[in-house]
Every structure is written in structure tokens, then in C-alpha cells.
PDB file of N, CA and C in Angstrom:
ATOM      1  N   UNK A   1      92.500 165.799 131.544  1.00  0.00           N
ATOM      2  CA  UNK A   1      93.847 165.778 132.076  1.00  0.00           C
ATOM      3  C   UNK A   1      94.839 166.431 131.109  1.00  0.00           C
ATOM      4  N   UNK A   2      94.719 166.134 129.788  1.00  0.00           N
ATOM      5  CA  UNK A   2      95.392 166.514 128.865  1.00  0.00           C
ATOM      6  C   UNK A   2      95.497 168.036 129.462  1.00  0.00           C
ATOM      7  N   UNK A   3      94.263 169.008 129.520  1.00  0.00           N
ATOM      8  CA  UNK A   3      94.445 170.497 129.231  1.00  0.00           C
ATOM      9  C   UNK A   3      95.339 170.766 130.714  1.00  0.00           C
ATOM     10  N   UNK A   4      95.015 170.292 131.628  1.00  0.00           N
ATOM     11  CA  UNK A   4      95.940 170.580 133.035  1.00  0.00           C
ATOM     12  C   UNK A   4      97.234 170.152 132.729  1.00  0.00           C
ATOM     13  N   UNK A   5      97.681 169.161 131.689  1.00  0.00           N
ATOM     14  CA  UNK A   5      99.237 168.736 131.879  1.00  0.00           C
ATOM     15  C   UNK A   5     100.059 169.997 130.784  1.00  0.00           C
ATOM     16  N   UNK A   6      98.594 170.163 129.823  1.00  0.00           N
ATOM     17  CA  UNK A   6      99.061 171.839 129.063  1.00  0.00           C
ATOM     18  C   UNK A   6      99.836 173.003 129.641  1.00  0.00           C
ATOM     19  N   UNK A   7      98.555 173.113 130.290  1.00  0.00           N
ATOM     20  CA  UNK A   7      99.159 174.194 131.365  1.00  0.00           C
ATOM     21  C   UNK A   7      99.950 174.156 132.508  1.00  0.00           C
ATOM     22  N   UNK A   8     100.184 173.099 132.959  1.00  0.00           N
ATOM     23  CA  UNK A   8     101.507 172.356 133.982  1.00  0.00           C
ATOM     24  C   UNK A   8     102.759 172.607 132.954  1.00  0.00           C
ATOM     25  N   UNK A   9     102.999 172.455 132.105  1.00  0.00           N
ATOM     26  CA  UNK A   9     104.380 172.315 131.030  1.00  0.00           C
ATOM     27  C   UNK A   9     104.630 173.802 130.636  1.00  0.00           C
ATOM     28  N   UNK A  10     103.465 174.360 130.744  1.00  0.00           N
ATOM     29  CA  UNK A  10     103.431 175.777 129.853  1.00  0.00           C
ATOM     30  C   UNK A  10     104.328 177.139 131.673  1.00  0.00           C
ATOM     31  N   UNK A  11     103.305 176.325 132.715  1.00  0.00           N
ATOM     32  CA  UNK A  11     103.486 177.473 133.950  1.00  0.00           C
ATOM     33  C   UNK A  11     104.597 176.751 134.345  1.00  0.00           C
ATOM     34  N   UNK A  12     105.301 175.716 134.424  1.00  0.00           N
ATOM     35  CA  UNK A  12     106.715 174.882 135.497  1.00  0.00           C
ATOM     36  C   UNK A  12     107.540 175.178 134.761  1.00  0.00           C
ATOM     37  N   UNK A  13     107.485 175.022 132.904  1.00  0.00           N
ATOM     38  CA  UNK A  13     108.841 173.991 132.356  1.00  0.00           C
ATOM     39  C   UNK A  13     108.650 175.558 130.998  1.00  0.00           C
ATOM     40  N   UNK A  14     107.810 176.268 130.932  1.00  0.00           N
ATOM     41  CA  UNK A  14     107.455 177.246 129.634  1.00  0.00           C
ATOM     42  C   UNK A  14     107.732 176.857 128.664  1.00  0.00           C
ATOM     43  N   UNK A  15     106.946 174.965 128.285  1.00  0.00           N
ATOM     44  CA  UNK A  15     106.684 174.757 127.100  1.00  0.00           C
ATOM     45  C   UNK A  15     105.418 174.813 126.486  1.00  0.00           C
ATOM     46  N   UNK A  16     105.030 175.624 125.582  1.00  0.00           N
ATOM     47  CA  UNK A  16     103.918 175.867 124.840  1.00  0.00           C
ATOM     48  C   UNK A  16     103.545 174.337 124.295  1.00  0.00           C
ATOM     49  N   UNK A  17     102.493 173.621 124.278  1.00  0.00           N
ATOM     50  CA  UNK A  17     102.166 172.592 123.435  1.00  0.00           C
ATOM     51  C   UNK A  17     101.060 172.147 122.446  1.00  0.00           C
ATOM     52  N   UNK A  18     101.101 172.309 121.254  1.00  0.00           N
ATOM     53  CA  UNK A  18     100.673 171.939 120.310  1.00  0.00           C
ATOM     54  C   UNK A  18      99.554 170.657 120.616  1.00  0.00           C
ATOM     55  N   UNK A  19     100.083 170.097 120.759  1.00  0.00           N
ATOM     56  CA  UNK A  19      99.248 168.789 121.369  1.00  0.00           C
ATOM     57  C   UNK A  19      99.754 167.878 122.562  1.00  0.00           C
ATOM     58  N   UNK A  20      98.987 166.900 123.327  1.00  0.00           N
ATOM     59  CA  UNK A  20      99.293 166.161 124.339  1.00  0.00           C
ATOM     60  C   UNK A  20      98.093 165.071 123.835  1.00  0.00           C
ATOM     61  N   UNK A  21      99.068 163.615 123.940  1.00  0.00           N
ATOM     62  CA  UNK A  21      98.357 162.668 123.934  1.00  0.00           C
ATOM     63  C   UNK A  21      98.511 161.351 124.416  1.00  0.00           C
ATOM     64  N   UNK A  22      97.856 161.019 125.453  1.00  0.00           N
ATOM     65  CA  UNK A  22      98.258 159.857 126.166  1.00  0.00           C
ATOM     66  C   UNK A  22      98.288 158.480 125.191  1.00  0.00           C
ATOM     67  N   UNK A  23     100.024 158.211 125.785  1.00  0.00           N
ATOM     68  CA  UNK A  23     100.522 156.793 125.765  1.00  0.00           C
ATOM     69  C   UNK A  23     100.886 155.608 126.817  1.00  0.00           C
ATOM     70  N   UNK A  24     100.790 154.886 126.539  1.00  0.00           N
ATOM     71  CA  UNK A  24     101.400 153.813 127.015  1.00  0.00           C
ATOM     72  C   UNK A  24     103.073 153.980 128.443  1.00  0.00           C
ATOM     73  N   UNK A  25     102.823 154.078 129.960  1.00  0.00           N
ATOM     74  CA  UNK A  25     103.660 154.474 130.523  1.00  0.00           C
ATOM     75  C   UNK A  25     104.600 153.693 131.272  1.00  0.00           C
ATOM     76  N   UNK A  26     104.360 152.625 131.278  1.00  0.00           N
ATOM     77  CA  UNK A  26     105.609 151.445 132.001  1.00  0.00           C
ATOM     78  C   UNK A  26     104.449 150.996 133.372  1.00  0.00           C
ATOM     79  N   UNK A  27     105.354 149.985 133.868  1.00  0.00           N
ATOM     80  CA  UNK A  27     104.548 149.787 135.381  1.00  0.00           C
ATOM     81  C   UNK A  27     104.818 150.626 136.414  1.00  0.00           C
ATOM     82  N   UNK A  28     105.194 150.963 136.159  1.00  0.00           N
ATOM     83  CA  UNK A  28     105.550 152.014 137.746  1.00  0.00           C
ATOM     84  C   UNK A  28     104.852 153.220 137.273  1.00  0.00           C
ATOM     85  N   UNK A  29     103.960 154.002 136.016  1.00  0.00           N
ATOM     86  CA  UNK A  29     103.668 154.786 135.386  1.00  0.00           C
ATOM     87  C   UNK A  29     102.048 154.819 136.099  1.00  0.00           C
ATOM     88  N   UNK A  30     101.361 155.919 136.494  1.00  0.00           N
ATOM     89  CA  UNK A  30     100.015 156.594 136.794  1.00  0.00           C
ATOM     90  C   UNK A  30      99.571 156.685 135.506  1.00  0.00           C
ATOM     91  N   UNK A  31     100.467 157.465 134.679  1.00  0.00           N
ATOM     92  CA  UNK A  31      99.885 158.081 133.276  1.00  0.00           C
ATOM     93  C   UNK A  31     100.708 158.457 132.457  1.00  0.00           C
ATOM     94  N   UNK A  32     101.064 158.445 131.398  1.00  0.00           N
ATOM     95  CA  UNK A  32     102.133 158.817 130.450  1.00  0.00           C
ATOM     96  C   UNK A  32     101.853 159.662 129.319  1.00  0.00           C
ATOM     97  N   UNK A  33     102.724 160.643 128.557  1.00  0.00           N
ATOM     98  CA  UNK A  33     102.045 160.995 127.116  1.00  0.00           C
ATOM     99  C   UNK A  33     102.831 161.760 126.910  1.00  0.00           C
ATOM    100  N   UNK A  34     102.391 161.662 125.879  1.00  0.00           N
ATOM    101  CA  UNK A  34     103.262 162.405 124.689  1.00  0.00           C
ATOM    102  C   UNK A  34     102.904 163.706 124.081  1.00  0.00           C
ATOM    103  N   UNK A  35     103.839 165.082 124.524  1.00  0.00           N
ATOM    104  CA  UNK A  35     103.132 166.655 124.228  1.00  0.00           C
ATOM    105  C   UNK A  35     104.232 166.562 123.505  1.00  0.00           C
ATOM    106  N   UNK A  36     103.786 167.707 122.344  1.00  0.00           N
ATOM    107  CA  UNK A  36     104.817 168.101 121.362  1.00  0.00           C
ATOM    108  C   UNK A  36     104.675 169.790 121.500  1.00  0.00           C
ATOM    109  N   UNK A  37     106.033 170.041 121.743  1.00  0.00           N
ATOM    110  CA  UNK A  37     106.069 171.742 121.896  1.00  0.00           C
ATOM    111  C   UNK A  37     105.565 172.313 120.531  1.00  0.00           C
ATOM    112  N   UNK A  38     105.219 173.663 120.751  1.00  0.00           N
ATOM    113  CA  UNK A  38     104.950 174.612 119.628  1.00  0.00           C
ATOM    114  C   UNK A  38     106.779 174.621 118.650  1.00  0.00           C
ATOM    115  N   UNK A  39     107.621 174.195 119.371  1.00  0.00           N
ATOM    116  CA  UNK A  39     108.982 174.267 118.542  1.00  0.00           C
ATOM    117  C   UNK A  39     109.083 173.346 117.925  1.00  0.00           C
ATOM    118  N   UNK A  40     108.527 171.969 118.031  1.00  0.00           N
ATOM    119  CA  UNK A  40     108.501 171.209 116.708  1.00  0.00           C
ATOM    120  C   UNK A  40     109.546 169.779 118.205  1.00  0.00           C
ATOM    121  N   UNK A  41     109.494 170.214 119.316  1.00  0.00           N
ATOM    122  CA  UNK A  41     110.258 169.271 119.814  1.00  0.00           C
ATOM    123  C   UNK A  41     109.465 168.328 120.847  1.00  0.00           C
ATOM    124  N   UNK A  42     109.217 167.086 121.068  1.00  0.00           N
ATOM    125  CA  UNK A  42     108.574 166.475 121.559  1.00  0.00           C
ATOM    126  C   UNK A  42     108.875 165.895 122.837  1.00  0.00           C
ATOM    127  N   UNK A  43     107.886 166.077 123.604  1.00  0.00           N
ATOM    128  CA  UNK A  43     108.555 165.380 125.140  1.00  0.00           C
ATOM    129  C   UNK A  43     107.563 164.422 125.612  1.00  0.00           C
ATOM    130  N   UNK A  44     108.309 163.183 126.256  1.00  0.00           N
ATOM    131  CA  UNK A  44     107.700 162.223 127.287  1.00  0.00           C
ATOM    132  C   UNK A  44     107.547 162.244 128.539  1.00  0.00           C
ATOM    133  N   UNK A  45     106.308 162.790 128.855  1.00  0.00           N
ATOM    134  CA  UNK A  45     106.028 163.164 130.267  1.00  0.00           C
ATOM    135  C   UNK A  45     105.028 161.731 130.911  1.00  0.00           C
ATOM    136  N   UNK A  46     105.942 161.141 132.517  1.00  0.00           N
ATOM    137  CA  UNK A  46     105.372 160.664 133.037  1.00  0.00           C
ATOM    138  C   UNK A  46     104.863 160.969 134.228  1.00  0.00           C
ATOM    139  N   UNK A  47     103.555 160.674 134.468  1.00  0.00           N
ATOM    140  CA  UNK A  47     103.054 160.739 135.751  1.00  0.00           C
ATOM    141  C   UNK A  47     103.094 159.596 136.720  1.00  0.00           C
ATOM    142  N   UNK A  48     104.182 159.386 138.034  1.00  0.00           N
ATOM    143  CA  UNK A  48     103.992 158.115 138.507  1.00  0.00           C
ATOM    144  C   UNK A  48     103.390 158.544 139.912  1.00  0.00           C
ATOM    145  N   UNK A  49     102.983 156.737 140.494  1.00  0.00           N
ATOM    146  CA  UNK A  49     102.078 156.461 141.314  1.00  0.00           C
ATOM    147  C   UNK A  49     103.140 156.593 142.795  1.00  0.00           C
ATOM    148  N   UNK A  50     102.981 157.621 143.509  1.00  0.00           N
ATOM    149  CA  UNK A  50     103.855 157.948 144.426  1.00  0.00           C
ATOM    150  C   UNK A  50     103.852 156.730 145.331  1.00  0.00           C
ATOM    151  N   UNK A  51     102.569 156.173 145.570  1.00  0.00           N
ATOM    152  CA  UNK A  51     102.287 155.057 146.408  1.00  0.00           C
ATOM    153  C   UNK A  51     103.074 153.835 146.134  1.00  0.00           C
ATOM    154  N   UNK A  52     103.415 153.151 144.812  1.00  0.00           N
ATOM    155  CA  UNK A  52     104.260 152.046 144.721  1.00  0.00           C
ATOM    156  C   UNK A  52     105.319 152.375 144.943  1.00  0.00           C
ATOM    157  N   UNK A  53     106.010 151.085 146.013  1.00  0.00           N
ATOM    158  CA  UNK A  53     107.585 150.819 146.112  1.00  0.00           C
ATOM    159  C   UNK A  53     108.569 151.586 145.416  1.00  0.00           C
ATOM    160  N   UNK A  54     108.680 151.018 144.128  1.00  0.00           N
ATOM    161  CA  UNK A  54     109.257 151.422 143.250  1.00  0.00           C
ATOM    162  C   UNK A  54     109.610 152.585 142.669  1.00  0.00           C
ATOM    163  N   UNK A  55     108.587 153.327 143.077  1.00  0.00           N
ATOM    164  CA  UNK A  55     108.136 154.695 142.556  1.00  0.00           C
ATOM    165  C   UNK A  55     108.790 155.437 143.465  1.00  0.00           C
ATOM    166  N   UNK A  56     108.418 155.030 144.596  1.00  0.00           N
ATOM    167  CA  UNK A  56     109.182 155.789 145.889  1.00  0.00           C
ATOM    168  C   UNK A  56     111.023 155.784 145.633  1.00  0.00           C
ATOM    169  N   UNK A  57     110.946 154.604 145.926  1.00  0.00           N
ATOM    170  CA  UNK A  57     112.969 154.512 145.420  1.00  0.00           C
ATOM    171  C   UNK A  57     112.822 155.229 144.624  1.00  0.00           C
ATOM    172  N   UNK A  58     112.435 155.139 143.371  1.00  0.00           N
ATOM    173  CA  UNK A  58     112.915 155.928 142.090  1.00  0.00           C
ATOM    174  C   UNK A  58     113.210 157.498 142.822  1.00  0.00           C
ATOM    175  N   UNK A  59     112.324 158.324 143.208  1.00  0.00           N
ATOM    176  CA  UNK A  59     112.030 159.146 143.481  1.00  0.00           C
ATOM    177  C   UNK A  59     113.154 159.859 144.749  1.00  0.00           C
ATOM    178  N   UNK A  60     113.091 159.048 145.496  1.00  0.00           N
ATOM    179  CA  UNK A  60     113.961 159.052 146.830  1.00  0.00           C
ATOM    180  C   UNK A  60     115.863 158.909 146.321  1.00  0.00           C
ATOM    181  N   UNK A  61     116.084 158.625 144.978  1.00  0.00           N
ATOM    182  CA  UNK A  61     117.123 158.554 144.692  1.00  0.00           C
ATOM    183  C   UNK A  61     117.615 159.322 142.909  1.00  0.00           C
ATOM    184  N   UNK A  62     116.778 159.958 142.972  1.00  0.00           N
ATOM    185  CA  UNK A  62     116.786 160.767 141.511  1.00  0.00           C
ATOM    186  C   UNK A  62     118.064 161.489 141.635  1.00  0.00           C
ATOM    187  N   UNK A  63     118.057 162.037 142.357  1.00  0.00           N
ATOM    188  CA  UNK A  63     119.624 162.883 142.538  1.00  0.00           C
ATOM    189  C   UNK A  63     120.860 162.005 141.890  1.00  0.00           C
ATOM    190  N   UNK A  64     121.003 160.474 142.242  1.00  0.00           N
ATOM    191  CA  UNK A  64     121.942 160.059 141.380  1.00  0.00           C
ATOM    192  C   UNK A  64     121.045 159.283 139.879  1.00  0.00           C
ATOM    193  N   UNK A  65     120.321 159.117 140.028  1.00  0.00           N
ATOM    194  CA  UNK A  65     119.847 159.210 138.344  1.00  0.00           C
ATOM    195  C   UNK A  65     120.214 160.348 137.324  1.00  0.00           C
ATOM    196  N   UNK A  66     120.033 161.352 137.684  1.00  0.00           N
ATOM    197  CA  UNK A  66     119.343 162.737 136.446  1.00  0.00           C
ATOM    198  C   UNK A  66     121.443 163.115 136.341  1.00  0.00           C
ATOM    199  N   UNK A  67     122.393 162.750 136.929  1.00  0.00           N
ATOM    200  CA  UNK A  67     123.783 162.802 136.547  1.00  0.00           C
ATOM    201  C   UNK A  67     124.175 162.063 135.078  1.00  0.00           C
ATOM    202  N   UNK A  68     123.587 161.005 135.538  1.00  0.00           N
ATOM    203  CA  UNK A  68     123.559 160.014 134.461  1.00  0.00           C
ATOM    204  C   UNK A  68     122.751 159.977 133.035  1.00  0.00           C
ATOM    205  N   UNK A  69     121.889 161.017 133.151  1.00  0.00           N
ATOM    206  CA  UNK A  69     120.920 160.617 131.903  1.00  0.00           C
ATOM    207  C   UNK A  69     121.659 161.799 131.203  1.00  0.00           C
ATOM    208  N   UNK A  70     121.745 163.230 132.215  1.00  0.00           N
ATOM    209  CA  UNK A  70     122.673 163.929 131.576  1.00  0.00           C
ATOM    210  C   UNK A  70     123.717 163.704 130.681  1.00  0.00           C
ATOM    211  N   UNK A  71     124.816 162.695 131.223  1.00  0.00           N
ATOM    212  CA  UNK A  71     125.548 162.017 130.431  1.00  0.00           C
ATOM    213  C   UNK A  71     125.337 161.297 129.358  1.00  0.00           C
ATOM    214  N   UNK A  72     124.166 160.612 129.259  1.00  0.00           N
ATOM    215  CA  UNK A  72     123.847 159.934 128.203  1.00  0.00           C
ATOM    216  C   UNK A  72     123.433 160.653 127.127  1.00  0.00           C
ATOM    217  N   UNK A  73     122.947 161.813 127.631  1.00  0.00           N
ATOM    218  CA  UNK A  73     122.295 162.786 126.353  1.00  0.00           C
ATOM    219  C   UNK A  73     123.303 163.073 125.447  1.00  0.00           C
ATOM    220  N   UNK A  74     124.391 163.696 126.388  1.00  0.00           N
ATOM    221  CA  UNK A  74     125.960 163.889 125.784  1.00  0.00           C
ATOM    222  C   UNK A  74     126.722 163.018 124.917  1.00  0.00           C
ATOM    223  N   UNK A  75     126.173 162.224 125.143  1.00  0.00           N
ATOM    224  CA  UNK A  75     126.932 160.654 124.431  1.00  0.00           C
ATOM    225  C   UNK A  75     126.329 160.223 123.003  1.00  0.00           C
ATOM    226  N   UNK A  76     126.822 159.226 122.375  1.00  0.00           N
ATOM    227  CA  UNK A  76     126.500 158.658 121.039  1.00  0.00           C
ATOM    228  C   UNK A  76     125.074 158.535 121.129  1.00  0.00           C
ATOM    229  N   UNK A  77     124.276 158.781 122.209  1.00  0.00           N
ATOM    230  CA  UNK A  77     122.465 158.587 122.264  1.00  0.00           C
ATOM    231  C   UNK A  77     122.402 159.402 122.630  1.00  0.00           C
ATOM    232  N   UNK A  78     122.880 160.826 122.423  1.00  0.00           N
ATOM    233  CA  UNK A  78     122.580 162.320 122.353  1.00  0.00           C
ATOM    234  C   UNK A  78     121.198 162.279 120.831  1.00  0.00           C
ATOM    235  N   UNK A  79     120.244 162.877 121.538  1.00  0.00           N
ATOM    236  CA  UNK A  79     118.979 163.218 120.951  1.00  0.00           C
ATOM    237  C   UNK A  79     118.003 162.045 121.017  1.00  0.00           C
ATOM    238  N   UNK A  80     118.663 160.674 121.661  1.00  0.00           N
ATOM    239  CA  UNK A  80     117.671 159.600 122.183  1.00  0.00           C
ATOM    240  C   UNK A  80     117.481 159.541 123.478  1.00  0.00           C
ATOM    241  N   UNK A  81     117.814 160.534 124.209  1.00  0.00           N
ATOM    242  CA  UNK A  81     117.555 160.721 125.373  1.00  0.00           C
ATOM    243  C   UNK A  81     117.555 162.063 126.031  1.00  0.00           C
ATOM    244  N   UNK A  82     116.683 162.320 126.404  1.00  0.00           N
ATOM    245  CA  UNK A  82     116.309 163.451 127.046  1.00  0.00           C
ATOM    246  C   UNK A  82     116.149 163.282 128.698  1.00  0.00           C
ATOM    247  N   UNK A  83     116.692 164.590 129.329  1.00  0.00           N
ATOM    248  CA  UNK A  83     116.314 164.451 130.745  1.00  0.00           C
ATOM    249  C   UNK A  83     115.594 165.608 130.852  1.00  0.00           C
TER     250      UNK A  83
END
């Protein structure tokens, strides 16, 4: 899975990655992990389970989420949060 989420990050998002290594992803999480770009910058990529509840809302309402995280990046937890 690792080498497909490689090349998923590299062909969607054109981050080169150094490594990918699965962590620990929440409950609503399929699969989680942790790739670190060839730039030295690290991202938390989750894979969730389209099938749970939860997952669905999440999903079905991202549009007003990803306003907000934006903002937060901007804010005093600029570089503790990434969207």
C-alpha cells in the first residue's frame, strides 16, 4: 500500500516522498500514515472508511470544514496544522 499511496501523492498532489509509514488513524480512519516529502516537509495522510456514518457526514460536509482549517493554519497554530 505504501508504494501506491507513493505514487497517489506524487500523480494528484506532486509530492515526491522519501518515505511513507503507517500510523495510528483515529476511528473513523481505514488507514493512516505518515509520508515525508523529498523537501524535508511531512504530511498526514488519511484513508477513511466511506461506509461508516461518520465518515460519510465528514465527507458530505467538507466544504464547510477545509474554510476553517484554512484559518487555523493562518492563526497562532500556523505550522500545527495543515490542510
Amino acid at each position: 500500500m505504501t508504494d501506491e499511496l507513493s505514487s497517489l501523492l506524487k500523480l494528484k498532489y506532486g509530492i515526491i516522498s522519501d518515505f511513507v509509514s503507517p500510523v495510528a488513524g483515529g476511528f473513523s480512519a481505514k488507514a493512516a500514515y505518515l509520508a515525508a516529502g523529498a523537501d524535508g516537509v511531512e504530511y498526514f495522510v488519511k484513508i477513511y472508511d466511506k461506509s461508516l456514518p461518520t465518515t460519510r457526514f465528514f465527507i458530505e460536509r467538507i466544504d464547510n470544514y477545509m474554510p476553517v482549517l484554512d484559518w487555523l493554519s493562518k492563526s497562532a497554530l500556523g505550522g500545527r496544522v495543515q490542510s
